[in-house]
N, C-alpha and C. Protein backbone atom coordinates (compact mmCIF):
# COMPACT_ATOMS: atom_id res chain seq x y z
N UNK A 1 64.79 88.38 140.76
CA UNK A 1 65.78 89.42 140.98
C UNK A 1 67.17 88.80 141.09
N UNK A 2 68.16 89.24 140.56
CA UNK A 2 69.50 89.20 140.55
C UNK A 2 70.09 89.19 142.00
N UNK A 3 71.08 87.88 142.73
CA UNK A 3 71.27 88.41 143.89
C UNK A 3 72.30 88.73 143.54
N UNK A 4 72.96 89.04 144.79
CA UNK A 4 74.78 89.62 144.66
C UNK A 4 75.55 88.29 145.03
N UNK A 5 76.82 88.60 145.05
CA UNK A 5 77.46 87.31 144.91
C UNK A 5 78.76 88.07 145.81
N UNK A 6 79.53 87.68 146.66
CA UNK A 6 80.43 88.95 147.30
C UNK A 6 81.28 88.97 146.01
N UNK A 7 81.76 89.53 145.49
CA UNK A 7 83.30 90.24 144.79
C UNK A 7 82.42 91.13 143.53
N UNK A 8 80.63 91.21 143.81
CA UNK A 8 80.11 92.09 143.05
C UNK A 8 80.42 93.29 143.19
N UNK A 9 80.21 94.44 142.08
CA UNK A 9 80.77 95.69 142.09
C UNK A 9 79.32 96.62 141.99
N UNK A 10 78.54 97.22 142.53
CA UNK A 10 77.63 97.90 142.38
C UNK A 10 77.48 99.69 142.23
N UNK A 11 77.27 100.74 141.75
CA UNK A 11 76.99 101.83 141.57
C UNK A 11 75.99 102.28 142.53
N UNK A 12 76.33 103.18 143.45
CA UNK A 12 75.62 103.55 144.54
C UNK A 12 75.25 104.79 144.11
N UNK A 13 73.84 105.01 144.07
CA UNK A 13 73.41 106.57 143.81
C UNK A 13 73.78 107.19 144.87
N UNK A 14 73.83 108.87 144.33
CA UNK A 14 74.11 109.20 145.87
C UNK A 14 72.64 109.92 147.12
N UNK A 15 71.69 109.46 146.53
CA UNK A 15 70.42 109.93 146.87
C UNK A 15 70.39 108.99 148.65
N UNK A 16 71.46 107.49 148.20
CA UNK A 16 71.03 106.43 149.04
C UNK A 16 73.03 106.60 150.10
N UNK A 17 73.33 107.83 150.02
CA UNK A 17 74.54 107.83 150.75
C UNK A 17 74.32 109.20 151.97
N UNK A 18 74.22 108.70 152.95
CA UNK A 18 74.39 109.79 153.91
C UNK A 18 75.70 111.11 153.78
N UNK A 19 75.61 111.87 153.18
CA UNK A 19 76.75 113.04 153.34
C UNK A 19 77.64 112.72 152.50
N UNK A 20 77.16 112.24 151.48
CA UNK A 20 77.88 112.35 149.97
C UNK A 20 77.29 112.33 149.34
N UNK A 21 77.57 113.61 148.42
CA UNK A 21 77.08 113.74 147.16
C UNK A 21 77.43 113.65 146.02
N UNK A 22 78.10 112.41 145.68
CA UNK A 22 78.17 111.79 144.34
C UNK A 22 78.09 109.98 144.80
N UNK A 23 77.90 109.97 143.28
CA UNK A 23 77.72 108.45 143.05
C UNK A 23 78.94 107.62 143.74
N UNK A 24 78.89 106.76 144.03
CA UNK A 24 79.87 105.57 144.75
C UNK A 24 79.92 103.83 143.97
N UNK A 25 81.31 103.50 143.97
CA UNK A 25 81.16 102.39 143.29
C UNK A 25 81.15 101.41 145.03
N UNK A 26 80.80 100.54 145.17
CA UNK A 26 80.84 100.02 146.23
C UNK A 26 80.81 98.15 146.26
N UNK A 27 81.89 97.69 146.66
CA UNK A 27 82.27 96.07 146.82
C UNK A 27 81.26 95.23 147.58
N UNK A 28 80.38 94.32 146.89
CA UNK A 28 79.99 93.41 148.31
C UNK A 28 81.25 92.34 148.72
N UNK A 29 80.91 92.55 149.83
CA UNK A 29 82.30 91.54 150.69
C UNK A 29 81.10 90.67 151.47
N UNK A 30 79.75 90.52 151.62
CA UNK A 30 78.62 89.40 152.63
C UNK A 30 77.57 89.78 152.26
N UNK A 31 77.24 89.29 151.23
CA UNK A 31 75.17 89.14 150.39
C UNK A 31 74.42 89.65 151.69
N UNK A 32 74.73 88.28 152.39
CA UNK A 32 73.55 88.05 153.10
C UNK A 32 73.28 88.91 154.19
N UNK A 33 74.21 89.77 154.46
CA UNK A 33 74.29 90.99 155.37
C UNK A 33 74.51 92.25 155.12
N UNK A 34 74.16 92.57 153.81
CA UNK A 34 74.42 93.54 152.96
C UNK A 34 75.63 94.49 153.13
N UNK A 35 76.57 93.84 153.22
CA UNK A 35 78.11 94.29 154.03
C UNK A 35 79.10 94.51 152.74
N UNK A 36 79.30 95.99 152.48
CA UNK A 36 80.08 96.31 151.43
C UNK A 36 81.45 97.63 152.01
N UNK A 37 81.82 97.28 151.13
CA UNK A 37 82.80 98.27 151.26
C UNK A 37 83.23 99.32 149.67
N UNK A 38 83.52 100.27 150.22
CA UNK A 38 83.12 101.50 149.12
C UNK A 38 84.77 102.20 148.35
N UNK A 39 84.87 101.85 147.66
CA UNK A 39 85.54 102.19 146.42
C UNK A 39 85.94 103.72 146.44
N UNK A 40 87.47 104.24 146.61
CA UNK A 40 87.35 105.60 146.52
C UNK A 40 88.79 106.05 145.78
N UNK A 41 88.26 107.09 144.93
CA UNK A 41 90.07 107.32 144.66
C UNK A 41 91.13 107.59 144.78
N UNK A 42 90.89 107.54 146.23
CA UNK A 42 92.43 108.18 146.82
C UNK A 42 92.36 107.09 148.16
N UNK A 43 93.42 106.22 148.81
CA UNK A 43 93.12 106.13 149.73
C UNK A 43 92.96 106.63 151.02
N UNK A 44 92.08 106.03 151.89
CA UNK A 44 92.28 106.76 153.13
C UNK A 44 92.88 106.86 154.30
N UNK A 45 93.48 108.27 154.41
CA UNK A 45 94.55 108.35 155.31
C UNK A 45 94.70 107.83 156.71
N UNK A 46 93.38 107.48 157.09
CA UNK A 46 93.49 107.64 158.43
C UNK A 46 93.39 106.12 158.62
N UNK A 47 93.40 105.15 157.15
CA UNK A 47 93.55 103.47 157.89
C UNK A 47 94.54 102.99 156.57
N UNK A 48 95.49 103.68 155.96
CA UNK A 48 96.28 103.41 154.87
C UNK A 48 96.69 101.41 154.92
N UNK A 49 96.66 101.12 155.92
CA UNK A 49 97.02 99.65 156.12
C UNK A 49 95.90 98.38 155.27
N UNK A 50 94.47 99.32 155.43
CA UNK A 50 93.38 98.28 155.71
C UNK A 50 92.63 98.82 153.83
N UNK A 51 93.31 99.71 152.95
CA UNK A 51 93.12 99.56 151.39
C UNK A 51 93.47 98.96 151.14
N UNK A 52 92.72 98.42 149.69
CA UNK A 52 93.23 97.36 148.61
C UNK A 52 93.47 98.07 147.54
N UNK A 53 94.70 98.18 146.76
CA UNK A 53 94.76 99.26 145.20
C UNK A 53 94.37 98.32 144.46
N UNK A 54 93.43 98.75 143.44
CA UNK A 54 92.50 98.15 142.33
C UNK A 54 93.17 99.35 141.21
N UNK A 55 93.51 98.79 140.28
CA UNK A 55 94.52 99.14 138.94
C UNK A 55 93.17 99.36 137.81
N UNK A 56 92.21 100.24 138.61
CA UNK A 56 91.52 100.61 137.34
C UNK A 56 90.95 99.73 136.70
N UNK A 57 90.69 99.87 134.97
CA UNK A 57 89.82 99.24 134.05
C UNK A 57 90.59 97.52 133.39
N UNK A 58 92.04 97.59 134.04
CA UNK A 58 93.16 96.55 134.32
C UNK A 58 92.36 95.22 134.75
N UNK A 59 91.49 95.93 136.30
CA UNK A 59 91.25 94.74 136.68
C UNK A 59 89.23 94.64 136.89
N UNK A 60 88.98 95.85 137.24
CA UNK A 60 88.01 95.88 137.09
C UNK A 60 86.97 97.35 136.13
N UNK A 61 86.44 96.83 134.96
CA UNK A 61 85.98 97.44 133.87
C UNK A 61 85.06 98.83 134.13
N UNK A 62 84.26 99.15 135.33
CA UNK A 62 83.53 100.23 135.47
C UNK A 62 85.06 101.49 135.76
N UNK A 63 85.39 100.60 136.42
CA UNK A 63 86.70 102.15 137.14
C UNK A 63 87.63 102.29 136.01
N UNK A 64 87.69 103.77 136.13
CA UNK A 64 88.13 104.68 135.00
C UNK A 64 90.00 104.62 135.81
N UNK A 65 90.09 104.80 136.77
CA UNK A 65 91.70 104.88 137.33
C UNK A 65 92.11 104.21 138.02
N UNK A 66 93.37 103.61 138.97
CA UNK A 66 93.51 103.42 139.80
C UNK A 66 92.92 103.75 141.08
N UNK A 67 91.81 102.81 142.31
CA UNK A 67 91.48 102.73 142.87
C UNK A 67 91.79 102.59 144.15
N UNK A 68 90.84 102.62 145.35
CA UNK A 68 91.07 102.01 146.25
C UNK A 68 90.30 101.59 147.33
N UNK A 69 89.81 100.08 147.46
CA UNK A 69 88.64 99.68 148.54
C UNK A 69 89.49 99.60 149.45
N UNK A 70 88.17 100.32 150.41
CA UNK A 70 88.22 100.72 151.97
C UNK A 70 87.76 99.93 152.63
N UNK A 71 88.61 98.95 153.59
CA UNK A 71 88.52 97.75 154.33
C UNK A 71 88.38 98.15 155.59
N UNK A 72 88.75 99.14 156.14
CA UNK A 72 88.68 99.79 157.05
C UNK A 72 87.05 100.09 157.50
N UNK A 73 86.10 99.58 157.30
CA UNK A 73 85.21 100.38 157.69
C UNK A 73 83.38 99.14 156.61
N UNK A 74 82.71 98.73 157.30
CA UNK A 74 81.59 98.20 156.71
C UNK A 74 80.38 99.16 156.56
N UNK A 75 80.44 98.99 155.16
CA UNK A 75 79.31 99.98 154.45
C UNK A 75 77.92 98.98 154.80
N UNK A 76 76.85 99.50 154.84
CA UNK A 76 75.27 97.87 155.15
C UNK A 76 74.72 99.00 153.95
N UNK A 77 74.73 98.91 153.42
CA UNK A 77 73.68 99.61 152.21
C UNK A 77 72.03 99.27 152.50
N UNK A 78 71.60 100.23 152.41
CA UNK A 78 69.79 99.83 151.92
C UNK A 78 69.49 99.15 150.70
N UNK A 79 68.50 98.29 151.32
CA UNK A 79 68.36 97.53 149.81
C UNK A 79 67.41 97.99 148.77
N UNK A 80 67.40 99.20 148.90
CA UNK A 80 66.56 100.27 147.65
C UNK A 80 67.63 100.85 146.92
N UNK A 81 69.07 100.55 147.57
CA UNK A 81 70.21 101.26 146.58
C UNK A 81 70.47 99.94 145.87
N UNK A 82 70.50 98.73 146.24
CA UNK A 82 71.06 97.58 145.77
C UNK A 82 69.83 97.02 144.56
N UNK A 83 68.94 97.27 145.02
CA UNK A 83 67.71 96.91 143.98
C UNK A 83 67.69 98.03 142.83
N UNK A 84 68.02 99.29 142.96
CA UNK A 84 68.58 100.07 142.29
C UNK A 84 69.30 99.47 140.84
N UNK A 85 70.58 99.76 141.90
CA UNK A 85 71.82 99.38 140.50
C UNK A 85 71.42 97.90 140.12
N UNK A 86 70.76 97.00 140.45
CA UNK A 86 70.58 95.72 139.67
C UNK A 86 69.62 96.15 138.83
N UNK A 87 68.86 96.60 139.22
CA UNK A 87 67.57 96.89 137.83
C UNK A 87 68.27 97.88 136.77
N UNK A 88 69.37 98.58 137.03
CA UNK A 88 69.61 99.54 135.99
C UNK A 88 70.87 98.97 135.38
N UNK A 89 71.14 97.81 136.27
CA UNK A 89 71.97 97.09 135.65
C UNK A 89 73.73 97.72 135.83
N UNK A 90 73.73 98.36 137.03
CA UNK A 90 75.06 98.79 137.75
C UNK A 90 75.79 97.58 138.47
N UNK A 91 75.87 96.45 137.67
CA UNK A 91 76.71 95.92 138.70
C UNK A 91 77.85 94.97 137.77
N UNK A 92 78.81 95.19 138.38
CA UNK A 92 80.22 94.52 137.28
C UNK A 92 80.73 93.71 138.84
N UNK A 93 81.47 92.38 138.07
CA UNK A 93 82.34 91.25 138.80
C UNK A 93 83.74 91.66 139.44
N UNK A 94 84.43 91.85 140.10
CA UNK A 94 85.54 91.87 140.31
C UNK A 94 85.97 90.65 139.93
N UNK A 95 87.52 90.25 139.51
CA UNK A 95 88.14 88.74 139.37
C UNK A 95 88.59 88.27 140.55
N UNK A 96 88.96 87.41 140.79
CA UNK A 96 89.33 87.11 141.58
C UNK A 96 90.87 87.10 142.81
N UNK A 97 91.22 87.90 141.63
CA UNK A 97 92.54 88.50 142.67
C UNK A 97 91.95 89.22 143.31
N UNK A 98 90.97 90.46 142.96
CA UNK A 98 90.69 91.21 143.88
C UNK A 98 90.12 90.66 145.04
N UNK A 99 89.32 89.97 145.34
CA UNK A 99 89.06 89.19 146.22
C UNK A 99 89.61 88.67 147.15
N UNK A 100 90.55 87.97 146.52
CA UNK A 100 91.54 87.06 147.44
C UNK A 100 92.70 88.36 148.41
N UNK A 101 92.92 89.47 147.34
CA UNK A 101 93.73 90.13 148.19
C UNK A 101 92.62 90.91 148.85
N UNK A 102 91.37 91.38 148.97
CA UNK A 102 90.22 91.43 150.29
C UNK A 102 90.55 90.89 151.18
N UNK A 103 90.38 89.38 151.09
CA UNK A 103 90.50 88.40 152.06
C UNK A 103 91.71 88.74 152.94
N UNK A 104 93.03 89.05 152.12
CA UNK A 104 94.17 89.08 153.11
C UNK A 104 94.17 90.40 153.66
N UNK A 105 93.69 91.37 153.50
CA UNK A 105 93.93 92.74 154.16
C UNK A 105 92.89 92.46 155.18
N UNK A 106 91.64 92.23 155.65
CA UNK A 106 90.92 91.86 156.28
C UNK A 106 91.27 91.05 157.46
N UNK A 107 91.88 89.61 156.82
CA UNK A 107 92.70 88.64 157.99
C UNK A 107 93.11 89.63 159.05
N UNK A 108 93.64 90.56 158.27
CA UNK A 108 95.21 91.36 159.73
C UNK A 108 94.40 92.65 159.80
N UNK A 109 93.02 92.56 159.74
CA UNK A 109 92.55 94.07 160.41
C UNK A 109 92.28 94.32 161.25
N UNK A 110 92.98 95.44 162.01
CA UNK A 110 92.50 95.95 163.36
C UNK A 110 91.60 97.01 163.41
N UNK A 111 91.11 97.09 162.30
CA UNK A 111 89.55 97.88 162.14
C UNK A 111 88.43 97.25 162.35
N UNK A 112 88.21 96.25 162.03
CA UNK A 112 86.49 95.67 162.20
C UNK A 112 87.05 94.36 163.58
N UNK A 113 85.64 94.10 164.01
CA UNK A 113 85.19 93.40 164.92
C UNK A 113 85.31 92.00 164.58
N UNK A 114 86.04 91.17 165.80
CA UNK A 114 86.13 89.38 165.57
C UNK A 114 85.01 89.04 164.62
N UNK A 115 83.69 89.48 165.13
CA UNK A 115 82.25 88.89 164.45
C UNK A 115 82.45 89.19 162.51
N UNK A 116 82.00 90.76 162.81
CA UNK A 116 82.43 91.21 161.14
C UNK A 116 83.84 90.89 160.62
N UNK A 117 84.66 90.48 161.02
CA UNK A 117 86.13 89.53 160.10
C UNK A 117 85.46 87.97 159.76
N UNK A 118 85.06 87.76 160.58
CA UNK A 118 84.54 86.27 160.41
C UNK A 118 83.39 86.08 159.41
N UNK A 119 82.32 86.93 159.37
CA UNK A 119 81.56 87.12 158.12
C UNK A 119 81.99 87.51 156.92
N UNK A 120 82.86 88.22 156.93
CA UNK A 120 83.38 88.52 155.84
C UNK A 120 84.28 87.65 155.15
N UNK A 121 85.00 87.05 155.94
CA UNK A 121 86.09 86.01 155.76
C UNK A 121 85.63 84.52 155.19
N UNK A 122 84.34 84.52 155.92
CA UNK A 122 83.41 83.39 155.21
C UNK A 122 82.62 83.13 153.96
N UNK A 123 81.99 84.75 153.78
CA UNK A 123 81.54 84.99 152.42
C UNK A 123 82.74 84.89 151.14
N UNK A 124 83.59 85.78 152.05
CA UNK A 124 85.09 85.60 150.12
C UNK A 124 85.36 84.24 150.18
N UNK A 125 85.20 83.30 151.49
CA UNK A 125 86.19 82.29 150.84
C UNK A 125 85.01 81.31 150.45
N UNK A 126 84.14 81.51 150.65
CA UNK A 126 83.34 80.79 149.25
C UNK A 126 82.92 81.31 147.83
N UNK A 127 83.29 82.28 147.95
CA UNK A 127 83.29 82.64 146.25
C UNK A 127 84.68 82.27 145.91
N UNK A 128 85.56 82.72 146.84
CA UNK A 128 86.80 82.47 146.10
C UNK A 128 87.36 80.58 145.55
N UNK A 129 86.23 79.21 147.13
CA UNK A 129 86.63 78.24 146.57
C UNK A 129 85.66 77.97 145.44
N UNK A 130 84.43 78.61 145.44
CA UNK A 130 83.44 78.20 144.49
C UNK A 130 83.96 78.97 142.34
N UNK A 131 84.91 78.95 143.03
CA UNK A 131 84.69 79.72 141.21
C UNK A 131 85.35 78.92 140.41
């Protein structure tokens, strides 16, 4: 099986989303803790500080418009959605800008927890020195 790699881009059915009903594109930001963050097209108002704007098919090829991951907030997906989109083959790379600017909105967040900054902060910066 295909693992994830953090700056993977996966297609979330919405069968596997509590109180949404449509599909979701969703960021891994920590494999090993199934710690993602979810892709939406508008950002959200209530943590405008803690988005990243993703410029669409510019930078990453599934998204149809200008984007925006939500840093504000750790998605843990089930791994029946993640085994999912790998078998159907839902999953596209982000480059590595996107990443790196993850990394910096994250540094200065006053949304997630010392613990979850530090996991997260550990997973990008080894993809980001490993590439």
């Amino acid at each position: 099986m295909y693992l994830l790699k953090p700056g993977d881009i996966i297609l979330v059915l919405s069968k596997y989303l509590d109180g949404i009903e449509h599909n979701k594109f969703a960021i891994c930001v920590a494999p090993d803790y199934f710690f993602f963050f979810y892709i939406n097209s508008k950002p959200w108002n209530k943590a405008r500080d803690a988005q990243v704007e993703v410029f669409g098919k510019l930078e990453i090829s599934c998204l149809k418009h200008t984007s925006y991951i939500d840093t504000s907030v750790i998605q843990e997906l089930p791994e029946n959605a993640i085994r999912e989109a790998i078998q159907s083959r839902k999953v596209w790379k982000a480059p590595l800008s996107v990443c790196k600017r993850i990394k910096e909105v994250v540094q200065e967040s006053k949304y997630l927890s010392p613990r979850h900054k530090k996991i997260i902060l550990d997973s990008l910066s080894r993809r980001i020195n490993n590439y």
